[in-house]
Protein backbone atom coordinates (compact mmCIF):
# COMPACT_ATOMS: atom_id res chain seq x y z
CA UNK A 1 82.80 106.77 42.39
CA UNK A 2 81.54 107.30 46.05
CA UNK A 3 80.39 110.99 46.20
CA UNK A 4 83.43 111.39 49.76
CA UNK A 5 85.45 109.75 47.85
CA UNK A 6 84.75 112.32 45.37
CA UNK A 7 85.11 114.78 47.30
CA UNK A 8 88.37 113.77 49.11
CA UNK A 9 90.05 114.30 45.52
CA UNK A 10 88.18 117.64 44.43
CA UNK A 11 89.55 119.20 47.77
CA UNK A 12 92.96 117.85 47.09
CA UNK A 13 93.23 118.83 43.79
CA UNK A 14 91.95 122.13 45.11
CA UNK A 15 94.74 121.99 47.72
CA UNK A 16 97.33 121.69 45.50
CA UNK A 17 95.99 124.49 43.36
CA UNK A 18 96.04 126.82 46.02
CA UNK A 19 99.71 125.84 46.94
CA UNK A 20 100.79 125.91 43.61
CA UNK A 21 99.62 129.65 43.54
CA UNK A 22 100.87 130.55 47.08
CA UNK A 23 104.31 128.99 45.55
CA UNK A 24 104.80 130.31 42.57
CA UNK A 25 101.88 132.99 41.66
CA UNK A 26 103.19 136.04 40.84
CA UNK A 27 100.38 138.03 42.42
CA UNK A 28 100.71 136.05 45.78
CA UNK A 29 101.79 137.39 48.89
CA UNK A 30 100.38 134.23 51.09
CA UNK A 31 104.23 133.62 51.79
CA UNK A 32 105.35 137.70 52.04
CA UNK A 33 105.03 140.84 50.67
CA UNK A 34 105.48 141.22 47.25
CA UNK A 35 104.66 143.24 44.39
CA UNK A 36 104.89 142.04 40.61
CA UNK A 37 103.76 146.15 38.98
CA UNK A 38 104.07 149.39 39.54
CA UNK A 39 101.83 152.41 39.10
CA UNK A 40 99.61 151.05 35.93
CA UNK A 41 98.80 154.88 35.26
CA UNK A 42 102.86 155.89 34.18
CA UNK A 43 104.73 154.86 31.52
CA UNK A 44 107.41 153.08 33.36
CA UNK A 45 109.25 149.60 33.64
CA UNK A 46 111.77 147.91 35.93
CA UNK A 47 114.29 146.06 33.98
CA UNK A 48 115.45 143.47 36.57
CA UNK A 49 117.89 140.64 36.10
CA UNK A 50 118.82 137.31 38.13
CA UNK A 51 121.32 135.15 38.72
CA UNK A 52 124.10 137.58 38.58
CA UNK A 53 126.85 138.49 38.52
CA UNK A 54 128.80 136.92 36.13
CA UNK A 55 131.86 136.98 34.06
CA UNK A 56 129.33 138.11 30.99
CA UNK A 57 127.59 141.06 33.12
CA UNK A 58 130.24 143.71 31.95
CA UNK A 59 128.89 143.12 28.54
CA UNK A 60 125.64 143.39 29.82
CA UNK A 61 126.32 146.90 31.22
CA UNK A 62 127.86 148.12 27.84
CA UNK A 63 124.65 147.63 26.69
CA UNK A 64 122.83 149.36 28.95
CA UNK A 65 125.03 152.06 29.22
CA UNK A 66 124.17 152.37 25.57
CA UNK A 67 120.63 152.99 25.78
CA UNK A 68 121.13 154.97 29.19
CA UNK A 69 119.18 152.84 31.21
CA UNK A 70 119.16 151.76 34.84
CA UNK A 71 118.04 148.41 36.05
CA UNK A 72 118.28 146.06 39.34
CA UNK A 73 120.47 143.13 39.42
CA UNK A 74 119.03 140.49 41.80
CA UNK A 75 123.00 139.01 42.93
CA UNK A 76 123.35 135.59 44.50
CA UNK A 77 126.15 135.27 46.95
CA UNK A 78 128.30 132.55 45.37
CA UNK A 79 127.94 134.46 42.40
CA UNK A 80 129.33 137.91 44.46
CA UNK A 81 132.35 136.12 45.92
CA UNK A 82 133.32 134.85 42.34
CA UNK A 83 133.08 138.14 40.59
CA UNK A 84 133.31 140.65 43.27
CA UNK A 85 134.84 143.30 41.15
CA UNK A 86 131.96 142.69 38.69
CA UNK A 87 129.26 143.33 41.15
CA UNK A 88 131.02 146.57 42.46
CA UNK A 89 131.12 147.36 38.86
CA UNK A 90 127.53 147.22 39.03
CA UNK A 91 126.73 149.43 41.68
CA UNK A 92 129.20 151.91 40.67
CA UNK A 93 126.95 152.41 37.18
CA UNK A 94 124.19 153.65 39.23
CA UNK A 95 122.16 150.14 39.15
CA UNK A 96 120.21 149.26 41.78
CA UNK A 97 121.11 145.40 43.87
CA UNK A 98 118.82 143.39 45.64
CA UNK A 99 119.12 139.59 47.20
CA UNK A 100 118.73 137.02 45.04
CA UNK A 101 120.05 134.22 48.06
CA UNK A 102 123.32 133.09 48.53
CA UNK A 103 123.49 129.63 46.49
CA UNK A 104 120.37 129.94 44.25
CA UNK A 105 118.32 127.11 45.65
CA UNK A 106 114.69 126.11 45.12
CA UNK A 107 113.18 127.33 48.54
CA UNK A 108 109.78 124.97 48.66
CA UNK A 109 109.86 122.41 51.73
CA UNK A 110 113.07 124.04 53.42
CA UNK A 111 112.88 125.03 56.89
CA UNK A 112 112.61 128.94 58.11
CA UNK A 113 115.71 128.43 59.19
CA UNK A 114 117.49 127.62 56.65
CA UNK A 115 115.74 130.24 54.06
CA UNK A 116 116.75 132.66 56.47
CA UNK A 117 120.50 131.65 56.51
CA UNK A 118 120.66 131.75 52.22
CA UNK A 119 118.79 135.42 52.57
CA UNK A 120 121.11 136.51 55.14
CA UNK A 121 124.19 135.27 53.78
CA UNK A 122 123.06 136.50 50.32
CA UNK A 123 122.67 140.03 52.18
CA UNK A 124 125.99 140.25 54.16
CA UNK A 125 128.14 139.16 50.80
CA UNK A 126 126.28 141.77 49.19
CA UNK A 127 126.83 144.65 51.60
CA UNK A 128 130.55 143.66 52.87
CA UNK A 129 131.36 143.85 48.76
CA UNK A 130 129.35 146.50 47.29
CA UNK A 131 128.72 148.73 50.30
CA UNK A 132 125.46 148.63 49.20
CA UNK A 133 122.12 146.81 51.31
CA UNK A 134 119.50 145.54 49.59
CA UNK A 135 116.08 146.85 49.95
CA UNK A 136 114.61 144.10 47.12
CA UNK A 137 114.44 139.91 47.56
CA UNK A 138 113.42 137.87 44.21
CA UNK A 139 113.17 134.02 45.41
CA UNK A 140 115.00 131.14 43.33
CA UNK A 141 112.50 130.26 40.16
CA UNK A 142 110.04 133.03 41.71
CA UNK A 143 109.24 130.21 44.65
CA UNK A 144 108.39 131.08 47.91
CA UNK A 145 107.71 129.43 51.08
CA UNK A 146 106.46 129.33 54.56
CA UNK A 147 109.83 131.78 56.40
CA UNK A 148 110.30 133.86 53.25
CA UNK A 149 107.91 136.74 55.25
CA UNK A 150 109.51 136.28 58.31
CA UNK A 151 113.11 136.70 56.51
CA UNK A 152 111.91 139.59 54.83
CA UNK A 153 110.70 141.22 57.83
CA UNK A 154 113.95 140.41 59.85
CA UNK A 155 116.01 141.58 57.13
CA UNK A 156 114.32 144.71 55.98
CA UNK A 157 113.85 143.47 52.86
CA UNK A 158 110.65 143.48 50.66
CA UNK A 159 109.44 140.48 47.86
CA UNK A 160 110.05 141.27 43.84
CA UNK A 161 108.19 139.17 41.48
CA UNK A 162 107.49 140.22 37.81
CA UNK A 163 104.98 140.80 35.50
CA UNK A 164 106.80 139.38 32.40
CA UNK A 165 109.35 136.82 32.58
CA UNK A 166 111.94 136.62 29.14
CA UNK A 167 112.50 133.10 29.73
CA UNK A 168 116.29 134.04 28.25
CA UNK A 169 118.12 130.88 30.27
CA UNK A 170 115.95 128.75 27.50
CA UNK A 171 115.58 131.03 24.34
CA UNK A 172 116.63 132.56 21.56
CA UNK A 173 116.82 136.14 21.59
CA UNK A 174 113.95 136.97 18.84
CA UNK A 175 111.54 135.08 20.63
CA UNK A 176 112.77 136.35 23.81
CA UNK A 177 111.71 140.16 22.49
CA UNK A 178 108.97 139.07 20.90
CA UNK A 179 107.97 137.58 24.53
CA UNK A 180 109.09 141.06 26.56
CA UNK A 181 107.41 143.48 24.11
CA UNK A 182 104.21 141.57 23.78
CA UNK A 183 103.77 142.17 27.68
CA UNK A 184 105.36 145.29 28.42
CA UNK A 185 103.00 147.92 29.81
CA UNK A 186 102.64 150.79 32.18
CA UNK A 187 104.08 149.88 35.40
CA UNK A 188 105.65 146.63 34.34
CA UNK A 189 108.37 144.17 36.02
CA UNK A 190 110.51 142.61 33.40
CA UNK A 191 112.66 139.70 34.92
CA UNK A 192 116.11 138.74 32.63
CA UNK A 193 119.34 136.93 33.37
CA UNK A 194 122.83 138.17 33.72
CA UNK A 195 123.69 134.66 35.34
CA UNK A 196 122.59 131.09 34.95
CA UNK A 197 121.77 130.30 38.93
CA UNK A 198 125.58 129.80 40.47
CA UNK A 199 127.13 128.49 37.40
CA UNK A 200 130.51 130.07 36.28
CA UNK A 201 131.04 131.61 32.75
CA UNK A 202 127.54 131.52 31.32
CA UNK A 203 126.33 132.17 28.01
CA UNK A 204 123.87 135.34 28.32
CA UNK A 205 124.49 136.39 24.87
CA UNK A 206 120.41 135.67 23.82
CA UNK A 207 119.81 138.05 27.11
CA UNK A 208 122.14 141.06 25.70
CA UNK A 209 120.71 140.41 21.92
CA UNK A 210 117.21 140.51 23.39
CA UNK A 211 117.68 144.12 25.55
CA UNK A 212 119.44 145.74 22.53
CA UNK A 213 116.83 144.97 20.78
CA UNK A 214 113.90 145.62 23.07
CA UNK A 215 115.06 148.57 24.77
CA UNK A 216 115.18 151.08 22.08
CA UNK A 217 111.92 150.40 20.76
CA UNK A 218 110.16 150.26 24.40
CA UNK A 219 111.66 153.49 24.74
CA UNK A 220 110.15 154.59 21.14
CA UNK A 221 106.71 153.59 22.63
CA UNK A 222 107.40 156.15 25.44
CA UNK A 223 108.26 154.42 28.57
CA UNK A 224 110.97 155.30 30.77
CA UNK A 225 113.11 152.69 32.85
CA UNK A 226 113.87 153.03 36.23
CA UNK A 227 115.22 151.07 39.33
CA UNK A 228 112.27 149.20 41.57
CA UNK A 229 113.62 152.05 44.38
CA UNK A 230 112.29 154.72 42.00
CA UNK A 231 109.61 152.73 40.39
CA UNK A 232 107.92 151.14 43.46
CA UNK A 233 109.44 154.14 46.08
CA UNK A 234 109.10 157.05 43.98
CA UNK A 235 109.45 159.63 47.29
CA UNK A 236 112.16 157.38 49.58
C-alpha cells in the first residue's frame, strides 16, 4: 500500500478514535464539564437512575426507602408530563433530580440549537412540576456533542457520567449485581434505570431486584450513599 495512502487511513482511524472518546468516554469533557467519580479517598457512591419517571418508579422508591438511601433521578420531560405526580413523589422523598432532556434522543450530529431546546425544555418541565431546578445533566446513551458545554453553561447545569453502568434495560438482575458490585468503589457513580427512554409502562423489575440486592451488601462493605449534590458538592 502507498506509505500516504497509509497514512490517510492511520489518521482516520485515529480520528474516529478520538471522536468516539470525545462522544461517549466517560472521562471526557472535550464536549463539557463532566465528572464520572467522586472523592476516591471516602467510602461513598451516587446511586443515579435514567430514563425516569415512570409508572414503575413508586416501586422503585419502596425500595429505597427500605434500605434508607438517597439517590438522583436523571427525569426526561415526556416522561415528567406523563407521570407528574410520580416525579413530585420523587422529590418529596428527599431524592435529588437532574435533566435527563426532554424526549431522550441520541444527541451526536444535532445542531446547538436544537440540544439546547431538549435541555431547556427538559429543565422548565422539571422545575414548573417539581419546584425543583436541576443542578445535574446526564446526556441520552452517555453521548455528547459539540453545544452540550454551551447548554450547560447557559443553563447552570453541570455534566454526570458514571463510573459503572448496570446495563439493567438489557439484563437480568443477578448479572446486573454481579456487574454493580464488581465495580463499586470509593467515590463511585452507579448509573440504573427507573425508565426505558420515553416509553410508557416499562418493565424495571431486573433494576429493583438488582438494588435490593446490591444495596445492603454495598452498605455491609461500608459505603454510604448520597445524592451527586452531597457527593460531588459536599459544602454547597
Amino acid at each position: 500500500m502507498d506509505s500516504g495512502i497509509l497514512g490517510v487511513a492511520s489518521g482516520a482511524v485515529a480520528a474516529s478514535g478520538f471522536l468516539a472518546y470525545a462522544v461517549g468516554g466517560r472521562s471526557s469533557s472535550i464536549f463539557g464539564e463532566s465528572y464520572y467519580h467522586g472523592d476516591r479517598n471516602r467510602p461513598v457512591l451516587a446511586l443515579t437512575f435514567d430514563d425516569g419517571p415512570s409508572e414503575s418508579t413508586p416501586k422503585l422508591l419502596a425500595a429505597l426507602d427500605k434500605f434508607h438511601v438517597s439517590a438522583t433521578f436523571f427525569m426526561c420531560g415526556e416522561n415528567i408530563r406523563r407521570c407528574p405526580d410520580v416525579a413530585r413523589e420523587v422529590a418529596a422523598r428527599g431524592h435529588e433530580l437532574g435533566n435527563h432532556t426532554d424526549s431522550h434522543p441520541f444527541l451526536g450530529f444535532k445542531s446547538p440549537r436544537f440540544i439546547y431546546e431538549e435541555m431547556a425544555r427538559a429543565q422548565q418541565t422539571i422545575q414548573e412540576t417539581t419546584g425543583v431546578t436541576p443542578r445535574w445533566f446526564r446526556a441520552p446513551y452517555g453521548a455528547r456533542w459539540f453545544g452540550v458545554g454551551q447548554a450547560q453553561q447557559a443553563l447552570r447545569l453541570r455534566g454526570v457520567m458514571w463510573t459503572v453502568i448496570g446495563r439493567d434495560w438489557h439484563w437480568p438482575a443477578a448479572r446486573v449485581s454481579e456487574r454493580v458490585l464488581k465495580h463499586a468503589a470509593n467515590g463511585g457513580i452507579i448509573c440504573l434505570h427507573d425508565g426505558r427512554t420515553v416509553q410508557p409502562e416499562p418493565d424495571i423489575s431486573a433494576t429493583i431486584e438488582a438494588v435490593e440486592y446490591t444495596v445492603p451488601r454495598l452498605q455491609e462493605r461500608g459505603f454510604e450513599f448520597l445524592t451527586l449534590s452531597q457527593f460531588l458538592c459536599p459544602t454547597n
